[in-house]
C-alpha atoms as a PDB file:
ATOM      1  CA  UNK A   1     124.287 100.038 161.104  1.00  0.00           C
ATOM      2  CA  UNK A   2     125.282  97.652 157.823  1.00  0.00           C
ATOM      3  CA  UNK A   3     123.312  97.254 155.063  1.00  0.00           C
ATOM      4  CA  UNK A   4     122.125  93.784 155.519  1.00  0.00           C
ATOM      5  CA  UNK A   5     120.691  95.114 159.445  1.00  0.00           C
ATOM      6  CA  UNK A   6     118.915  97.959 157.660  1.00  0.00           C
ATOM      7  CA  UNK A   7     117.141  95.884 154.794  1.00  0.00           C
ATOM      8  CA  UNK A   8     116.005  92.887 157.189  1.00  0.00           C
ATOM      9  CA  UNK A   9     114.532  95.917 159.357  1.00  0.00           C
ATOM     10  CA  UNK A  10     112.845  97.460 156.416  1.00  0.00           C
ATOM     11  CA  UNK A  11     111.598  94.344 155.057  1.00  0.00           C
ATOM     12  CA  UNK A  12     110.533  93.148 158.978  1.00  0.00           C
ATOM     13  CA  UNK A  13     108.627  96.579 159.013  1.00  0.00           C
ATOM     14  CA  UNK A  14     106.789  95.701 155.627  1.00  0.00           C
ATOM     15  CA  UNK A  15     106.259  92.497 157.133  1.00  0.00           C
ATOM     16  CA  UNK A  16     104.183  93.819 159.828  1.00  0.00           C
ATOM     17  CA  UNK A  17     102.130  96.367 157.635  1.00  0.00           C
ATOM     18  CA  UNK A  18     100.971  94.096 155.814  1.00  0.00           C
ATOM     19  CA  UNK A  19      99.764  91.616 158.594  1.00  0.00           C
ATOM     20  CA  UNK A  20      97.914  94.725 159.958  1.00  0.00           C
ATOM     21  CA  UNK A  21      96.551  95.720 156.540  1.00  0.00           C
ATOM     22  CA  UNK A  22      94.760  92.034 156.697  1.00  0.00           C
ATOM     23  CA  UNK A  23      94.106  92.110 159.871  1.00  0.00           C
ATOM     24  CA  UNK A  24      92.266  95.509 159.710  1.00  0.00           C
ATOM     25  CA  UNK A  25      90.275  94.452 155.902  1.00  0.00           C
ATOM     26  CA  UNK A  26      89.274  90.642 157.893  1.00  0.00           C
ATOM     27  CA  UNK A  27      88.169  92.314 160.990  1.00  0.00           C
ATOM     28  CA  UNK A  28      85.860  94.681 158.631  1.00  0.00           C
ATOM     29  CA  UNK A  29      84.066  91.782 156.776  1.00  0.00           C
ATOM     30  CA  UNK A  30      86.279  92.318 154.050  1.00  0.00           C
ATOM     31  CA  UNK A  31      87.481  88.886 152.880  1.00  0.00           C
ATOM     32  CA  UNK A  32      91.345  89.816 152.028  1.00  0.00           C
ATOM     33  CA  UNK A  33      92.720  87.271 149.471  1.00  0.00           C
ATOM     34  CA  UNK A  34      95.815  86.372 151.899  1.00  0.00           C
ATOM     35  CA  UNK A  35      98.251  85.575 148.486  1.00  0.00           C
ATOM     36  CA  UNK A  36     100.706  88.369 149.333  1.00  0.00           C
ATOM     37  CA  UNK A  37     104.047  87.026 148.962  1.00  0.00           C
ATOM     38  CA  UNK A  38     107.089  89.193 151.286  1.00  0.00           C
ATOM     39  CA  UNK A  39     110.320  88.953 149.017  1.00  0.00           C
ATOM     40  CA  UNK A  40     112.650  86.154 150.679  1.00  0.00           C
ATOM     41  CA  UNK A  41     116.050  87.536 151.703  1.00  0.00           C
ATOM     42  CA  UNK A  42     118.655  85.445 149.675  1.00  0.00           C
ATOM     43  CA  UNK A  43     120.144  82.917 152.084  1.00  0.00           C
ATOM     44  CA  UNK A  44     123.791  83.796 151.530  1.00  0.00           C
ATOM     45  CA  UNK A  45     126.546  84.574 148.816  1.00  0.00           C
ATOM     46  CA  UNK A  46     125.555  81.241 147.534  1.00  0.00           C
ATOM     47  CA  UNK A  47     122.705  82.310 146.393  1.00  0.00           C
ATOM     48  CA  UNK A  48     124.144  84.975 144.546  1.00  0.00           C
ATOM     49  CA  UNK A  49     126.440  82.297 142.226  1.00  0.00           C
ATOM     50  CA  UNK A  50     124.218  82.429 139.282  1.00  0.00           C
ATOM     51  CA  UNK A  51     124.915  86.458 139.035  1.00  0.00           C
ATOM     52  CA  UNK A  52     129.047  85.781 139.150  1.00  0.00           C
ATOM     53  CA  UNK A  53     129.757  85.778 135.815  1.00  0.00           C
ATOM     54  CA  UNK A  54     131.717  88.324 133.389  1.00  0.00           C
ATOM     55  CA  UNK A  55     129.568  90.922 132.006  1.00  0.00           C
ATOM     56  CA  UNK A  56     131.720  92.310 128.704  1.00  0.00           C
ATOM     57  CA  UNK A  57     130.656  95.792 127.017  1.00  0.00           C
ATOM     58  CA  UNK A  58     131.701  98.716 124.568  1.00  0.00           C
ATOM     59  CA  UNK A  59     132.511 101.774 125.655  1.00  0.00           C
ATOM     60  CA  UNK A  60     133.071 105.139 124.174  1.00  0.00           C
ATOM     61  CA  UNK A  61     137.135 105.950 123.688  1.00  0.00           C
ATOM     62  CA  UNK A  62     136.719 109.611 123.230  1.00  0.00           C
ATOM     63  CA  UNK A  63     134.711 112.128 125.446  1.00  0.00           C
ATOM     64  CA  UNK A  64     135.084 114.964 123.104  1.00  0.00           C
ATOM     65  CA  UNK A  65     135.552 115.753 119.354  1.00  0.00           C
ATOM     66  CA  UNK A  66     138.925 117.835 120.191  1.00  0.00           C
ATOM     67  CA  UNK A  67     139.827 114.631 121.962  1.00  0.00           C
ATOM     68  CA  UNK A  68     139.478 112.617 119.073  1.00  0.00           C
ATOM     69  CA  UNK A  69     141.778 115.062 117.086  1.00  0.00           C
ATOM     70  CA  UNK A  70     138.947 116.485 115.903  1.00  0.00           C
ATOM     71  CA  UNK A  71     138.361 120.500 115.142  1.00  0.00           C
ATOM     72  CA  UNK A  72     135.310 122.150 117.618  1.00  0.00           C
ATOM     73  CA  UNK A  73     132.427 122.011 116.856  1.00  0.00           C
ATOM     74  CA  UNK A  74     132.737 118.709 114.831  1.00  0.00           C
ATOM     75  CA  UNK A  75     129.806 116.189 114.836  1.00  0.00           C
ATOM     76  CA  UNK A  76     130.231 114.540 118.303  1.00  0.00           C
ATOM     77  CA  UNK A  77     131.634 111.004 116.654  1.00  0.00           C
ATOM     78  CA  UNK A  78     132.743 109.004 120.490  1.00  0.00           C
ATOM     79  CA  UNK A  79     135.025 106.326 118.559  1.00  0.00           C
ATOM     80  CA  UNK A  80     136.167 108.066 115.428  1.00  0.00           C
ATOM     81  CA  UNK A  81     139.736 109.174 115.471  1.00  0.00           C
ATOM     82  CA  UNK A  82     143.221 108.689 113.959  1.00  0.00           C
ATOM     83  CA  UNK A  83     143.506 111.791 111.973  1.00  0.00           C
ATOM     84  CA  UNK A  84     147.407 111.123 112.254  1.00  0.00           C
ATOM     85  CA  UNK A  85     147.485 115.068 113.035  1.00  0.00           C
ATOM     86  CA  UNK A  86     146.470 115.835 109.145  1.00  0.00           C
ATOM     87  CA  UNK A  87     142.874 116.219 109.687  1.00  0.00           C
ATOM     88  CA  UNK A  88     140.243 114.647 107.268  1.00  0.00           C
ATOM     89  CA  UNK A  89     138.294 111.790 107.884  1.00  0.00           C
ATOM     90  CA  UNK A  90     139.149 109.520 110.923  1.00  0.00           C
ATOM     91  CA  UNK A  91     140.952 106.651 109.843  1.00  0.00           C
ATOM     92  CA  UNK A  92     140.218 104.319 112.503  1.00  0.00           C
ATOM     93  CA  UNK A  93     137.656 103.223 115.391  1.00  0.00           C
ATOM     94  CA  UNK A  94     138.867 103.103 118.784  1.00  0.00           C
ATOM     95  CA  UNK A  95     136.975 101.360 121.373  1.00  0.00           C
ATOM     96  CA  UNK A  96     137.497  99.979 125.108  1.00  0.00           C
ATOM     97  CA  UNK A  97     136.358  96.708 126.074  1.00  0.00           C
ATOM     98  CA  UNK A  98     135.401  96.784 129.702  1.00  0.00           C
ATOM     99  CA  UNK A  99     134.487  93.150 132.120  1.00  0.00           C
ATOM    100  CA  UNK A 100     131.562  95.181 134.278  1.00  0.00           C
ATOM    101  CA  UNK A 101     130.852  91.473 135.788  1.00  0.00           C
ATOM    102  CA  UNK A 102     132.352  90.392 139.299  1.00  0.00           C
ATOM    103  CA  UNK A 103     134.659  87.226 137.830  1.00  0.00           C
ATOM    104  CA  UNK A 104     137.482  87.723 135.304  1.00  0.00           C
ATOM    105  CA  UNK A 105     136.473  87.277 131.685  1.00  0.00           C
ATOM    106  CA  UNK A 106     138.509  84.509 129.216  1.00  0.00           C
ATOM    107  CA  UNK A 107     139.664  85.550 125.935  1.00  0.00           C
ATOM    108  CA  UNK A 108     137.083  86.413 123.384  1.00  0.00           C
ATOM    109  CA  UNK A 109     136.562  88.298 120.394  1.00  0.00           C
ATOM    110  CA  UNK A 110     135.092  91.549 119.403  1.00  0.00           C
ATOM    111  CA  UNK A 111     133.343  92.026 115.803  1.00  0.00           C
ATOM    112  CA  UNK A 112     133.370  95.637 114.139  1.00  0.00           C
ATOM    113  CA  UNK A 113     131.096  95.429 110.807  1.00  0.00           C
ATOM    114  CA  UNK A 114     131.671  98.355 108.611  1.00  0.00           C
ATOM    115  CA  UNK A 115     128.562  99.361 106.184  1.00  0.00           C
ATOM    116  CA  UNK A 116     128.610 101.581 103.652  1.00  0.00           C
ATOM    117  CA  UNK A 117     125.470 103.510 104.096  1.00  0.00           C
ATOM    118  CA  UNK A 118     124.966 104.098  99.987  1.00  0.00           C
ATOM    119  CA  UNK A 119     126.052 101.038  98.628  1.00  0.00           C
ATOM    120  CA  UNK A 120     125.379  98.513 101.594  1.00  0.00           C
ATOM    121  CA  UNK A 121     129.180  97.224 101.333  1.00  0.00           C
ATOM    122  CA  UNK A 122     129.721  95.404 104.437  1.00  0.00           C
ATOM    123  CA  UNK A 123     133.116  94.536 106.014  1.00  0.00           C
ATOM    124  CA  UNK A 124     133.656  92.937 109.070  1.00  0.00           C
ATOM    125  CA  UNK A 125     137.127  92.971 110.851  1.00  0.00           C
ATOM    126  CA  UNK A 126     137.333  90.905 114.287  1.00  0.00           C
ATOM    127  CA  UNK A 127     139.831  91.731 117.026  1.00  0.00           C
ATOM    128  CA  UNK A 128     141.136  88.970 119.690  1.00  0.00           C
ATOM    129  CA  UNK A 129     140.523  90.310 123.294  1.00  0.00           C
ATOM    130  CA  UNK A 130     142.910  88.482 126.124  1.00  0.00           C
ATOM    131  CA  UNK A 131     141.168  87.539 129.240  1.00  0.00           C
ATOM    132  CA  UNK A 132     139.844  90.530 131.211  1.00  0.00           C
ATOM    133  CA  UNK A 133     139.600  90.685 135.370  1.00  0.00           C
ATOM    134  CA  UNK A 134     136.610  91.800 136.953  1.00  0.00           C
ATOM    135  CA  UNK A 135     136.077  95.749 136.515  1.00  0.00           C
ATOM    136  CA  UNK A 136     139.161  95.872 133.955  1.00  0.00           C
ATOM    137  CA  UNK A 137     139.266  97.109 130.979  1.00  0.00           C
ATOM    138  CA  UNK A 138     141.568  97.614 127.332  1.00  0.00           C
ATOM    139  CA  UNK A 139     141.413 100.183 124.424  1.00  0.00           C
ATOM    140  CA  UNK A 140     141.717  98.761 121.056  1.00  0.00           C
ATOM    141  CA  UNK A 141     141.859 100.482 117.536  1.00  0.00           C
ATOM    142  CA  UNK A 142     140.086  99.259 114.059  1.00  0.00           C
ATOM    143  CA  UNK A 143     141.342 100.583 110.632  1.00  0.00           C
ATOM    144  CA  UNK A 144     138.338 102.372 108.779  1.00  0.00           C
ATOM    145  CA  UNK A 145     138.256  99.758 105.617  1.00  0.00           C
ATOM    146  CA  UNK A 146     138.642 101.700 101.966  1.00  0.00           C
ATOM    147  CA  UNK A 147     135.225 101.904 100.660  1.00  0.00           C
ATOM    148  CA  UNK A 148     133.403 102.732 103.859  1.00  0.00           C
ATOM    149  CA  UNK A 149     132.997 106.508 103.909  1.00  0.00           C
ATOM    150  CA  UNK A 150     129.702 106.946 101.547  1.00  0.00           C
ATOM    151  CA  UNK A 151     130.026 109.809  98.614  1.00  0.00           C
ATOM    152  CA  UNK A 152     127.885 113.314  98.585  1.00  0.00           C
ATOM    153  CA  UNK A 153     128.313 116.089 101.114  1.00  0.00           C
ATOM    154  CA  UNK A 154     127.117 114.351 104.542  1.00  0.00           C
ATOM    155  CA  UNK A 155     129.687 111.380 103.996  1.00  0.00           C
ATOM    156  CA  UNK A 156     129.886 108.388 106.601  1.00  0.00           C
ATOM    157  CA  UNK A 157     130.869 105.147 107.907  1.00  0.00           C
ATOM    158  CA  UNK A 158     128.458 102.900 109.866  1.00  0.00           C
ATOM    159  CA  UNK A 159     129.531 100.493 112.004  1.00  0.00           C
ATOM    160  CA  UNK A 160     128.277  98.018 114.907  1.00  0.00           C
ATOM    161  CA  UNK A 161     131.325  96.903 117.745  1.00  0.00           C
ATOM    162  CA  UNK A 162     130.017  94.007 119.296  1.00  0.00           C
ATOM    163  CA  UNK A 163     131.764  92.074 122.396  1.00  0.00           C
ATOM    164  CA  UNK A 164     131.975  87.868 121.856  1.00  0.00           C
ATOM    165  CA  UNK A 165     129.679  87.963 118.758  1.00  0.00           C
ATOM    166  CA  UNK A 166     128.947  84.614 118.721  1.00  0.00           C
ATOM    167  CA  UNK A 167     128.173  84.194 122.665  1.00  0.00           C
ATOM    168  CA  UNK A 168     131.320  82.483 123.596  1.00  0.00           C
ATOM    169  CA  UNK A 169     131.092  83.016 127.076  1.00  0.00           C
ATOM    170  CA  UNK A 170     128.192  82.928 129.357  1.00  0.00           C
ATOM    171  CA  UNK A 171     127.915  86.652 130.377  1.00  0.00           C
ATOM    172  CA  UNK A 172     125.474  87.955 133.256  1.00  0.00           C
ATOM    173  CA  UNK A 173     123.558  89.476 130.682  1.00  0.00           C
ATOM    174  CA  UNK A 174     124.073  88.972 126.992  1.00  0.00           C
ATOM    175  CA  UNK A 175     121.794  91.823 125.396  1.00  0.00           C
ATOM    176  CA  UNK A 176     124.383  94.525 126.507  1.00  0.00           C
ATOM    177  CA  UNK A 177     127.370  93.982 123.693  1.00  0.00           C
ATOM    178  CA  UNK A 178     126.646  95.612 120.987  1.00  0.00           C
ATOM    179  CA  UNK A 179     127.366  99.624 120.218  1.00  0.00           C
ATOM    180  CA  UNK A 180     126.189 101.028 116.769  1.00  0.00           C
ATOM    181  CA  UNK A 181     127.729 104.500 115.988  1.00  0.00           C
ATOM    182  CA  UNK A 182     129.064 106.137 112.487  1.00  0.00           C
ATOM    183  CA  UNK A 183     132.295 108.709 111.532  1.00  0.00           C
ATOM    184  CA  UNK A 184     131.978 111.467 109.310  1.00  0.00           C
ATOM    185  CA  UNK A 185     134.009 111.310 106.092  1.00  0.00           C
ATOM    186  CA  UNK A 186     135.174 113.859 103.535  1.00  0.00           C
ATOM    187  CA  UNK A 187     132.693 115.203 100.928  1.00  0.00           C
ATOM    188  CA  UNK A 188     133.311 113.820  97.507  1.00  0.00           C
END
């Protein structure tokens, strides 16, 4: 049996509970306020159009510290890495833009903001992303700006990766792009 059989014979079924439910409250006296609306199947992929559109978000690079190049046991930092095999401080951000939507995605532009979280330095760096089909995906890499990594003993870099900062293109849902997340830095 398809999917489309099944829901038309669950929503028939709910259908004809509720006519009984009514039927059963009029016959008792009970005046039933007869304003129940059954949802309307949609008539077709037609109807569907307005939900074909790209859908861009950030995703995680790294699944684990030691993945990152990171020792065990490390703060769990998912897009801090580039320790160029010398440990330290990660010297970049690595991030994967992904097109969840069901229609290919045109070029755009992700915006990585830096913040210093002592001195409220900001620096913003923006990467060109080529167009992305449906369900595809590509990794990208940020340098860590000088200046980012705060002084004192629990060190760090803030940042915010957000996909087509200035809404570009007309995404199924718009309120998705943005990732906030930090690396830990050397103490000073």
């Amino acid at each position: 049996m398809n999917t489309v059989a099944v829901n038309t014979t669950t929503l028939n079924a709910r259908r004809l509970l509720l006519m009984l439910c009514l039927a059963a409250a009029t016959s008792q006296g009970v005046r039933a306020q007869a304003t129940a609306h059954t949802p309307a199947l949609p008539a077709g992929p037609s109807a569907l159009a307005s939900n074909e559109k790209p859908d861009l978000f950030i995703y995680r690079h790294y699944g684990s510290p030691e993945e990152a190049g990171s020792p065990r046991g490390y703060p769990y930092v998912e897009f801090c890495g580039g320790h160029d095999g010398q440990g330290g401080p990660a010297r970049r951000v690595y991030f994967e833009v992904f097109n969840r939507g069901t229609v290919a995605a045109p070029a755009s532009q992700v915006r990585v903001q830096f913040t210093n979280p002592q001195t409220q330095q900001v620096r913003v760096v923006n990467v060109a992303v080529a167009p992305l089909a449906p369900q595809a995906n590509v990794v990208k890499r940020v340098p860590i700006p000088p200046g980012c990594y705060s002084a004192g003993s629990s060190a760090q870099c803030n940042f915010v990766i957000t996909a087509d900062p200035d809404q570009q293109v007309a995404e199924r849902f718009e309120n998705n792009n943005a990732q906030r997340s930090s690396c830990v830095g050397p103490s000073f």
